[in-house]
PDB file of N, CA and C in Angstrom:
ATOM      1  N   UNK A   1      35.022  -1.089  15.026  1.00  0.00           N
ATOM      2  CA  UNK A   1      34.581  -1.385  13.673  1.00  0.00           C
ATOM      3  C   UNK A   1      33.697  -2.631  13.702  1.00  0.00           C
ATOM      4  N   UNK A   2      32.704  -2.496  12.848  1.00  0.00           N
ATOM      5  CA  UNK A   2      31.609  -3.903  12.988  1.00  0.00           C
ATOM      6  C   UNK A   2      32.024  -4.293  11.846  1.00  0.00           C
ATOM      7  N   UNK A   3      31.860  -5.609  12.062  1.00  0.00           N
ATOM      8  CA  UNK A   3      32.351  -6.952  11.028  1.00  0.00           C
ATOM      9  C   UNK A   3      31.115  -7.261  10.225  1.00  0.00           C
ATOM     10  N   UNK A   4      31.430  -7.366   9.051  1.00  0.00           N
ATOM     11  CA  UNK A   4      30.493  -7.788   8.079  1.00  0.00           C
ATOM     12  C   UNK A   4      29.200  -8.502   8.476  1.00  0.00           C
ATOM     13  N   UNK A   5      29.554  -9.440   9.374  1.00  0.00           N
ATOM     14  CA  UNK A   5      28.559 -10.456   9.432  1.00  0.00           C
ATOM     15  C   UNK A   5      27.152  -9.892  10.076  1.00  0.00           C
ATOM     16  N   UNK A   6      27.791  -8.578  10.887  1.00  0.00           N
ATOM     17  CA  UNK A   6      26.747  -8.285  12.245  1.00  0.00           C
ATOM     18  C   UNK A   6      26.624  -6.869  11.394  1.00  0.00           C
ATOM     19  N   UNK A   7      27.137  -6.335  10.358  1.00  0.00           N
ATOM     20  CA  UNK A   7      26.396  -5.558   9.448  1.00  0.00           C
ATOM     21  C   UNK A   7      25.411  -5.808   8.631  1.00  0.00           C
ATOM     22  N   UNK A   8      25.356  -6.722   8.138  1.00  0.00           N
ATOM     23  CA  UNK A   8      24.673  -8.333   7.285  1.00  0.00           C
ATOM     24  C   UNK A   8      23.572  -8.081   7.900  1.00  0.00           C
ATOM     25  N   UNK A   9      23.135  -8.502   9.263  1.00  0.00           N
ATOM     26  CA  UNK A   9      22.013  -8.467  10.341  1.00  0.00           C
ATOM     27  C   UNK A   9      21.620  -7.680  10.619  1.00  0.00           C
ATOM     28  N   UNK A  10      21.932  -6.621  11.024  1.00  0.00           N
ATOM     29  CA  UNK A  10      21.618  -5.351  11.616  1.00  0.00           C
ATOM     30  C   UNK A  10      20.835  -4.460  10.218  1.00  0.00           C
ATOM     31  N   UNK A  11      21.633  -4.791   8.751  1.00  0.00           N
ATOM     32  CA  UNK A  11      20.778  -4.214   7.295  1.00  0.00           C
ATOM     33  C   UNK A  11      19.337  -5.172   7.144  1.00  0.00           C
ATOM     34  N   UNK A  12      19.605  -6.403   7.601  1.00  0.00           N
ATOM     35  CA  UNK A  12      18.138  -7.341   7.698  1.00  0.00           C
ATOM     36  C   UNK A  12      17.237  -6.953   8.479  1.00  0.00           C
ATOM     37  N   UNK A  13      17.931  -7.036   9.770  1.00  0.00           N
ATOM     38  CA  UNK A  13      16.562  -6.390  10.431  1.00  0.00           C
ATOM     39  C   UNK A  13      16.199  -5.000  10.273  1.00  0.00           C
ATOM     40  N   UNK A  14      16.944  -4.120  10.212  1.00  0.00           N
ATOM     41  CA  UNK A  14      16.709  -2.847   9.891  1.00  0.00           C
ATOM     42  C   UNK A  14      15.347  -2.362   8.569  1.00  0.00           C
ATOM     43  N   UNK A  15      15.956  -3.849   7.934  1.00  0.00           N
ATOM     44  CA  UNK A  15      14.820  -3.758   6.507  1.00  0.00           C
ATOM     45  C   UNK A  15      13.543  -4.219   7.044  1.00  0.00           C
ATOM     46  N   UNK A  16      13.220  -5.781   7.825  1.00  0.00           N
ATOM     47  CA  UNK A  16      12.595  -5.774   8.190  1.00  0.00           C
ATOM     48  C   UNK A  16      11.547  -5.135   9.288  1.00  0.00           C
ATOM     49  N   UNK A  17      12.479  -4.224  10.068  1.00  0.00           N
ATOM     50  CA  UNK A  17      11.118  -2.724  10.336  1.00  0.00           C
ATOM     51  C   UNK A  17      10.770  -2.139  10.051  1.00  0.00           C
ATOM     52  N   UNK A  18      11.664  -1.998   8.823  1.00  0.00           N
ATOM     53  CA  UNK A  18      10.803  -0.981   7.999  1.00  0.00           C
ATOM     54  C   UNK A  18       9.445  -1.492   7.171  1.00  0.00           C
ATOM     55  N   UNK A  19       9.880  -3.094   6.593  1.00  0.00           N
ATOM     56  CA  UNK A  19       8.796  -3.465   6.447  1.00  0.00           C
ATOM     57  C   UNK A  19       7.427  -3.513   6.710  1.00  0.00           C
ATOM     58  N   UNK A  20       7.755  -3.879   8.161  1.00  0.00           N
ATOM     59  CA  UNK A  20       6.394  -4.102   8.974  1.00  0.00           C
ATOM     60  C   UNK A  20       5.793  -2.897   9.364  1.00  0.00           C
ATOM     61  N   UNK A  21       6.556  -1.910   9.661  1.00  0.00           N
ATOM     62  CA  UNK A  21       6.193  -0.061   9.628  1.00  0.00           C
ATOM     63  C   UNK A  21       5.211   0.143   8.630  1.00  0.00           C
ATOM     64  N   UNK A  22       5.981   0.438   7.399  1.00  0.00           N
ATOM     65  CA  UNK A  22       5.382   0.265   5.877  1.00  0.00           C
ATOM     66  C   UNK A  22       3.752  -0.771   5.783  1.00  0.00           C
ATOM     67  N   UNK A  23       3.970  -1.928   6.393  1.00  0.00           N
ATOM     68  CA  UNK A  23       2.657  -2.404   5.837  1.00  0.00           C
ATOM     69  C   UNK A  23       1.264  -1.878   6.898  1.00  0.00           C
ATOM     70  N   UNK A  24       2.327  -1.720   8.308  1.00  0.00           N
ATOM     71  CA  UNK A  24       0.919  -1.529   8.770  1.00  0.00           C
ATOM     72  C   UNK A  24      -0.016   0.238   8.387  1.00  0.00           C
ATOM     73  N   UNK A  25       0.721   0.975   8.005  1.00  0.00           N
ATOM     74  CA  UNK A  25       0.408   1.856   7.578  1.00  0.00           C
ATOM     75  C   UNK A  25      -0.582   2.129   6.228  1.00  0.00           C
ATOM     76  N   UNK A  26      -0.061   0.911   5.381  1.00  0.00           N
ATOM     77  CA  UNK A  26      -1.126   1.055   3.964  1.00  0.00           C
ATOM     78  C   UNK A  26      -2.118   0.773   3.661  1.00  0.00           C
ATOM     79  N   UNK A  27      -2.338   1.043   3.000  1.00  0.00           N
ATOM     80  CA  UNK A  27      -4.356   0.453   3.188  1.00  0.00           C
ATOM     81  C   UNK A  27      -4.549  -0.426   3.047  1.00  0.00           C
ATOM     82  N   UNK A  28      -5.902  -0.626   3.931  1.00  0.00           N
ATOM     83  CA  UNK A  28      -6.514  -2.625   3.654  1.00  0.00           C
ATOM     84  C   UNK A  28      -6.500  -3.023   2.530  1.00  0.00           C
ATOM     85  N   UNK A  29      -6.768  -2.219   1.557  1.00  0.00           N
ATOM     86  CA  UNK A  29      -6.999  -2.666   0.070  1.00  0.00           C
ATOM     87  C   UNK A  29      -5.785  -3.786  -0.299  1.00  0.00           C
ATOM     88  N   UNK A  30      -4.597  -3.793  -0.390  1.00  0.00           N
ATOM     89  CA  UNK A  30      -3.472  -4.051  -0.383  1.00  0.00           C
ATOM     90  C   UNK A  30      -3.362  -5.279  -0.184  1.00  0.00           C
ATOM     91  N   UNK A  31      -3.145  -5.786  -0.925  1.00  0.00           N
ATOM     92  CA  UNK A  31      -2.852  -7.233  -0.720  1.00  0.00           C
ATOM     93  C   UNK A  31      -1.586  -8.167  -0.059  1.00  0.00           C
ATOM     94  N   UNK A  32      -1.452  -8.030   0.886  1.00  0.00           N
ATOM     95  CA  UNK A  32       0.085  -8.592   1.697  1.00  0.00           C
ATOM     96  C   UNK A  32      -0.185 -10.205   1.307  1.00  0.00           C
ATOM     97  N   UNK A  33       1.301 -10.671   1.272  1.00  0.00           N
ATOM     98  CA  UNK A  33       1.792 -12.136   0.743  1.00  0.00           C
ATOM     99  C   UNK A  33       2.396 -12.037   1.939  1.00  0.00           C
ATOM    100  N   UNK A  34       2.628 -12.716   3.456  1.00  0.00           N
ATOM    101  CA  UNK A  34       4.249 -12.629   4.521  1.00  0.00           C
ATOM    102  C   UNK A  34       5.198 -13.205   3.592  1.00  0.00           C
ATOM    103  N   UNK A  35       6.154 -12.529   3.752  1.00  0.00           N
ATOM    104  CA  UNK A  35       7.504 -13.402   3.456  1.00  0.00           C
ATOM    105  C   UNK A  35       7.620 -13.211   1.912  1.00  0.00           C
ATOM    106  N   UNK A  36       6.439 -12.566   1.259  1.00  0.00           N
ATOM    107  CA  UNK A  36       6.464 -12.871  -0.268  1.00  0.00           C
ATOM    108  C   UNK A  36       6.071 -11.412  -0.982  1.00  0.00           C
ATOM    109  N   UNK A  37       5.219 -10.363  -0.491  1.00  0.00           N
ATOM    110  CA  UNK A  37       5.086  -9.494  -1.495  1.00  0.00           C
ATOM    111  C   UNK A  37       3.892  -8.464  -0.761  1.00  0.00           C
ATOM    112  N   UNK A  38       4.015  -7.748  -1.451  1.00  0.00           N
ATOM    113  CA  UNK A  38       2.315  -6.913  -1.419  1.00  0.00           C
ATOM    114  C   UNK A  38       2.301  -6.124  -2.820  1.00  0.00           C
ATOM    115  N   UNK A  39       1.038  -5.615  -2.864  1.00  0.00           N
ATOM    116  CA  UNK A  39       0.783  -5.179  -4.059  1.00  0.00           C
ATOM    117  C   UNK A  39       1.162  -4.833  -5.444  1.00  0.00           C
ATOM    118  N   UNK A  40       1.128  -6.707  -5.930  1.00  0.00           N
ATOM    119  CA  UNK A  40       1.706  -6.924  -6.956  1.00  0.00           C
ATOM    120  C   UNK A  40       3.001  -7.258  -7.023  1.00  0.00           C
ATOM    121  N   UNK A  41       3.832  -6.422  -6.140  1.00  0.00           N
ATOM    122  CA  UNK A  41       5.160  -6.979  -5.789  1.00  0.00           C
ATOM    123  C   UNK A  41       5.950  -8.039  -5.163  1.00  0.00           C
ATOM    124  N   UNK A  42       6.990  -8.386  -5.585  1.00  0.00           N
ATOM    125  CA  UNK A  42       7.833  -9.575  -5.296  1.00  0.00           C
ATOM    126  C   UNK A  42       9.404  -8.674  -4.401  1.00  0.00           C
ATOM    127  N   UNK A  43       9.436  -9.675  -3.256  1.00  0.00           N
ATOM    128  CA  UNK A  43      10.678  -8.964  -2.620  1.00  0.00           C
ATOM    129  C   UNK A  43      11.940  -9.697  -3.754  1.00  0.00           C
ATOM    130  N   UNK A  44      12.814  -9.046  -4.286  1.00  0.00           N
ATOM    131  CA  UNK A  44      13.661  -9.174  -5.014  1.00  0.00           C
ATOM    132  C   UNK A  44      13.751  -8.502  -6.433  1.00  0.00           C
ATOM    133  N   UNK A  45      12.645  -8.024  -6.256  1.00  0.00           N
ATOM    134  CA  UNK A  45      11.609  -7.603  -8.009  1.00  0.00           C
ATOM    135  C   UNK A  45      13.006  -6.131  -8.224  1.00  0.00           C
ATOM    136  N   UNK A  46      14.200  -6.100  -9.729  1.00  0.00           N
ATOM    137  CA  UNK A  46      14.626  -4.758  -9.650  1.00  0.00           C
ATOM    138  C   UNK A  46      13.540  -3.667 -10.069  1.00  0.00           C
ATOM    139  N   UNK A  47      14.126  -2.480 -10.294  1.00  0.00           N
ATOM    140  CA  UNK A  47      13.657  -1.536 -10.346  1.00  0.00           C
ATOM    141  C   UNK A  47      12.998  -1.212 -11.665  1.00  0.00           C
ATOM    142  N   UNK A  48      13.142  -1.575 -12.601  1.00  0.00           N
ATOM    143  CA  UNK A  48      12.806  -1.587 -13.875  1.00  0.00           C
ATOM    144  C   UNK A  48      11.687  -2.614 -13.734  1.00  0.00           C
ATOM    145  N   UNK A  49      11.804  -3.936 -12.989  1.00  0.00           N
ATOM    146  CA  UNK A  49      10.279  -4.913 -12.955  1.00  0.00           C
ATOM    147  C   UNK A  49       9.115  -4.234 -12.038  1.00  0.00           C
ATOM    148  N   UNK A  50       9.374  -3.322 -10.860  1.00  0.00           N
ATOM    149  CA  UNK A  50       8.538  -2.443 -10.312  1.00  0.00           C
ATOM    150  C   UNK A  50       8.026  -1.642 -11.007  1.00  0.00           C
ATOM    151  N   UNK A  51       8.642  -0.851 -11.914  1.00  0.00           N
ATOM    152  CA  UNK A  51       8.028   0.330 -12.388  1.00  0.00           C
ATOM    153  C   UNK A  51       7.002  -0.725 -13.862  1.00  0.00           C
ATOM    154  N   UNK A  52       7.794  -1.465 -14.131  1.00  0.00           N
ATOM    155  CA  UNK A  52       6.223  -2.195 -15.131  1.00  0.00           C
ATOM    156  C   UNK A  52       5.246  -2.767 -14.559  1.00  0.00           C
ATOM    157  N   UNK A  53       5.385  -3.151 -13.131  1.00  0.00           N
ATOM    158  CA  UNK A  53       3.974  -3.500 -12.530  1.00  0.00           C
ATOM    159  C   UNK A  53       3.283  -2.192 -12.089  1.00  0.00           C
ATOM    160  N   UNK A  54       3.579  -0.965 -11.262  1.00  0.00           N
ATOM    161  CA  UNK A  54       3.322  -0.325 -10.802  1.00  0.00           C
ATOM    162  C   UNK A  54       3.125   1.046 -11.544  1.00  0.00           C
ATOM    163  N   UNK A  55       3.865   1.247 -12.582  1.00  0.00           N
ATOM    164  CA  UNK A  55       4.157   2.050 -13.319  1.00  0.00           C
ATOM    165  C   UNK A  55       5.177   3.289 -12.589  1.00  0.00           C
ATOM    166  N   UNK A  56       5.046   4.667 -13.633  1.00  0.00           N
ATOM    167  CA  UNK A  56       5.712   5.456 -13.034  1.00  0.00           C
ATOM    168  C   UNK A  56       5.503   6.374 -11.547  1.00  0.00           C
ATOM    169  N   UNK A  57       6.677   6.073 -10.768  1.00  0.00           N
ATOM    170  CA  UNK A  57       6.705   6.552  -9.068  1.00  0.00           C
ATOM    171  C   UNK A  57       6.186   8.104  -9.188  1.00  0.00           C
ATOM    172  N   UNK A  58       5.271   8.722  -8.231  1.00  0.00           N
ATOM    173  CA  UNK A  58       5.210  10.154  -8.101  1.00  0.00           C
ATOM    174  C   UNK A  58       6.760  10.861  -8.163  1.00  0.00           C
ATOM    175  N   UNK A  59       7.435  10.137  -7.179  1.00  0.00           N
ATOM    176  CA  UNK A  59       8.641  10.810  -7.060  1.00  0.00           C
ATOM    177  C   UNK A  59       9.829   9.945  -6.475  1.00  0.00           C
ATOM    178  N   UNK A  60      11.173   9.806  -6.958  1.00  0.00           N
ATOM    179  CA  UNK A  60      12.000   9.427  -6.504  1.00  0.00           C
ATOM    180  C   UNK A  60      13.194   9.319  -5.808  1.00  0.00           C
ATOM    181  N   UNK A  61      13.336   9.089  -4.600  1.00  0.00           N
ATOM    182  CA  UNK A  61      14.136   9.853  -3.714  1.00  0.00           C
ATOM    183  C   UNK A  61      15.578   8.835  -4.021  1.00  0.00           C
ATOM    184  N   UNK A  62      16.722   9.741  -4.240  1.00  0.00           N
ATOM    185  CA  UNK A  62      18.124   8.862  -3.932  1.00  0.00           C
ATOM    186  C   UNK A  62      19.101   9.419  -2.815  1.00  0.00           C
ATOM    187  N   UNK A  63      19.585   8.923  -2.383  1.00  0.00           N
ATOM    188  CA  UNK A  63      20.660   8.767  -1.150  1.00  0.00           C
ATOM    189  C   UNK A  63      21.670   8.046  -0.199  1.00  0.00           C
ATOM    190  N   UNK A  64      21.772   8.355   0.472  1.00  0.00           N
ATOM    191  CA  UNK A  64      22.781   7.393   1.392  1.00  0.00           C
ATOM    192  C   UNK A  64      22.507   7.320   2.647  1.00  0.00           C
ATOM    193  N   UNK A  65      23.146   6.159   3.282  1.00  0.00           N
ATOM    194  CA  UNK A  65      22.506   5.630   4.841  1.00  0.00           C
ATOM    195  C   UNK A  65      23.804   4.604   5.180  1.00  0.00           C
ATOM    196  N   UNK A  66      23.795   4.424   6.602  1.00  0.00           N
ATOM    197  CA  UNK A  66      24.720   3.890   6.894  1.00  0.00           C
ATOM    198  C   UNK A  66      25.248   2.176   6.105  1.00  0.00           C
ATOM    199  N   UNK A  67      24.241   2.503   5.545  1.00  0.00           N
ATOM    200  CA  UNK A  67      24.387   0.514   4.507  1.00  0.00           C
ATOM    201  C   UNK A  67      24.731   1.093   3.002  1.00  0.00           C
ATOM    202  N   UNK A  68      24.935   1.748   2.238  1.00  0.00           N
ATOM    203  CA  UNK A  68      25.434   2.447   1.252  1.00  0.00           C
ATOM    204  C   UNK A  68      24.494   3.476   0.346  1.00  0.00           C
ATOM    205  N   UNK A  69      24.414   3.657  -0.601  1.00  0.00           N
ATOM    206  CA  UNK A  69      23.566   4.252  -1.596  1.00  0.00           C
ATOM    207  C   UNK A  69      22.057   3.092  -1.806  1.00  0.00           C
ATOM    208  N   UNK A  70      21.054   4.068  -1.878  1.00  0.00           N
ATOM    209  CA  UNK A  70      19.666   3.508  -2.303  1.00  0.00           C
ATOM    210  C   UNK A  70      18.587   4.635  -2.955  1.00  0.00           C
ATOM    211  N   UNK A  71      17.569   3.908  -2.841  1.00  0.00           N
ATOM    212  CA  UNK A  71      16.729   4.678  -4.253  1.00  0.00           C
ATOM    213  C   UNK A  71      15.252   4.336  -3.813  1.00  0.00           C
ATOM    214  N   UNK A  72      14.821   5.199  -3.515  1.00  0.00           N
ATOM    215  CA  UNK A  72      13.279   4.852  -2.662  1.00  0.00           C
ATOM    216  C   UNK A  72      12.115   5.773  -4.057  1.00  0.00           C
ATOM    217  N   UNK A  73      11.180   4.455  -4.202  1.00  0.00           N
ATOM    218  CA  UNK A  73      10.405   4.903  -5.390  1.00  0.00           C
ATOM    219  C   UNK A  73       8.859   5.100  -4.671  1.00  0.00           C
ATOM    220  N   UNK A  74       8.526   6.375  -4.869  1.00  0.00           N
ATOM    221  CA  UNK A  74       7.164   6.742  -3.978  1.00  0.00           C
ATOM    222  C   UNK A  74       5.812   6.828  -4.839  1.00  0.00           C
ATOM    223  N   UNK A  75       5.212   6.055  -4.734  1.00  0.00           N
ATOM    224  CA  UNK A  75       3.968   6.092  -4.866  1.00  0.00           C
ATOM    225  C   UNK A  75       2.852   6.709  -3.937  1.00  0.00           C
ATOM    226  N   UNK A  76       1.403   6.713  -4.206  1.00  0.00           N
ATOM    227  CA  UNK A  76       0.228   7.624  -3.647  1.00  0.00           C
ATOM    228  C   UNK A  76       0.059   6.628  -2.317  1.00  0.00           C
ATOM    229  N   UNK A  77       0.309   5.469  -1.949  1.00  0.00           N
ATOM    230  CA  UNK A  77       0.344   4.509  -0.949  1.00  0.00           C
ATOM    231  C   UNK A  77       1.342   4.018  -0.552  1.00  0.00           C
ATOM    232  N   UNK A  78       2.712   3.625  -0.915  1.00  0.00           N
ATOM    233  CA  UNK A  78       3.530   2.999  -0.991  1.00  0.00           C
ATOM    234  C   UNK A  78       4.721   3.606  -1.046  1.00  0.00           C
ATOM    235  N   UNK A  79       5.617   3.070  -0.763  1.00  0.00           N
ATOM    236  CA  UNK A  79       6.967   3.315  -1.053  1.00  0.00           C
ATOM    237  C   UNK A  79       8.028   2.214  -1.153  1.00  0.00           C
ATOM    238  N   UNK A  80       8.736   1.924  -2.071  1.00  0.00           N
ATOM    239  CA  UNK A  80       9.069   1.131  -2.603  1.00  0.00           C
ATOM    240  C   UNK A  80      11.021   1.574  -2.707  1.00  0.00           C
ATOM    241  N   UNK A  81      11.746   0.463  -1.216  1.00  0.00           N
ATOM    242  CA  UNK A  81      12.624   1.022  -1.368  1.00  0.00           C
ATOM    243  C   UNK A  81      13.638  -0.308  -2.194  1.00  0.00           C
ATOM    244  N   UNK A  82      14.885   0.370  -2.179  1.00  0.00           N
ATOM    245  CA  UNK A  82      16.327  -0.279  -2.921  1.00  0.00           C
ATOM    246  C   UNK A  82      17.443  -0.454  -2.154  1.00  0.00           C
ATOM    247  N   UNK A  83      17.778  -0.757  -1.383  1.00  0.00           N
ATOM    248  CA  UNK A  83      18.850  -0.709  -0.562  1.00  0.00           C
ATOM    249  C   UNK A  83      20.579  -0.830  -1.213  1.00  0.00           C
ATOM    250  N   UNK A  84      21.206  -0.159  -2.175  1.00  0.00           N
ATOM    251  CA  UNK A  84      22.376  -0.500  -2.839  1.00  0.00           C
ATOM    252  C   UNK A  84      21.783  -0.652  -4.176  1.00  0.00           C
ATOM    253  N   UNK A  85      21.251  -0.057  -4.310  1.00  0.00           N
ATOM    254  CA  UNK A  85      20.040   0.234  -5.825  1.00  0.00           C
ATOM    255  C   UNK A  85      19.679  -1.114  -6.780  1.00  0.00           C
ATOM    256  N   UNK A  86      19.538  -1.949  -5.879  1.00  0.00           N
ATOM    257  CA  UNK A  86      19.627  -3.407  -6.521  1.00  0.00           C
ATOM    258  C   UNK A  86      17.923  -3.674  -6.984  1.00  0.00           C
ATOM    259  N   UNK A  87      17.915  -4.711  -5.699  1.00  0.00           N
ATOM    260  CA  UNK A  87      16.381  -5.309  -6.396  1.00  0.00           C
ATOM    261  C   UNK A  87      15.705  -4.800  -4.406  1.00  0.00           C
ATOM    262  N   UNK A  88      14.465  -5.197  -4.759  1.00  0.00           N
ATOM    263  CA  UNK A  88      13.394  -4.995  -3.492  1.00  0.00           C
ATOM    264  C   UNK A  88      13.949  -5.384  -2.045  1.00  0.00           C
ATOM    265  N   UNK A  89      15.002  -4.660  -1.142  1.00  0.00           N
ATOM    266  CA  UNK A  89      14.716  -5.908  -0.227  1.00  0.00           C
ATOM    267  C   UNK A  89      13.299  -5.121   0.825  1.00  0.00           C
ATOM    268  N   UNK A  90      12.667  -4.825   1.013  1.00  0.00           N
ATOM    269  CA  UNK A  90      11.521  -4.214   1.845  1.00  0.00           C
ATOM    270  C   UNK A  90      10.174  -3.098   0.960  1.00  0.00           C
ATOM    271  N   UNK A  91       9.487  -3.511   1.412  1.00  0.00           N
ATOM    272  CA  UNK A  91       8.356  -2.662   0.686  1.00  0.00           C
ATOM    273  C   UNK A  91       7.777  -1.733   1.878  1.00  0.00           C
TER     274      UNK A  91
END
């Protein structure tokens, strides 16, 4: 059984590849912030402050993964996930 702490880490970095996956894939247009955002977005931003910057997602995927329930909001470039349906942690 893994202990919280090294679950903790393993959901961080896990987010953070996906991150860096995610950005290198989107278009130049896109404005990357490190550490702070891309297009228009704020890492922490919930789901209700995404959809007023971005408006409404093409489509929205919900499910589960070894870190609990989440909610991935898809746009024509982007995808915009939720990890525990909270706020932004990875774009």
């Amino acid at each position: 059984m893994r202990s919280r702490g090294r679950t903790s880490r393993l959901a961080a970095v896990t987010a953070l590849l996906a991150a860096v996956a995610l950005i290198v894939a989107l278009a130049a247009s896109a404005v990357i912030i490190p550490q702070r955002g891309l297009a228009g977005l704020r890492l922490g931003m919930t789901q209700a402050k995404v959809r007023s910057v971005l408006g409404k997602p093409g489509r929205v995927v919900r499910g589960s993964n070894e870190f609990g329930a989440y909610t991935e909001f898809v746009y024509r470039s982007l995808r915009v996930s939720f990890q525990g349906n909270a706020s932004v942690p990875n774009l």
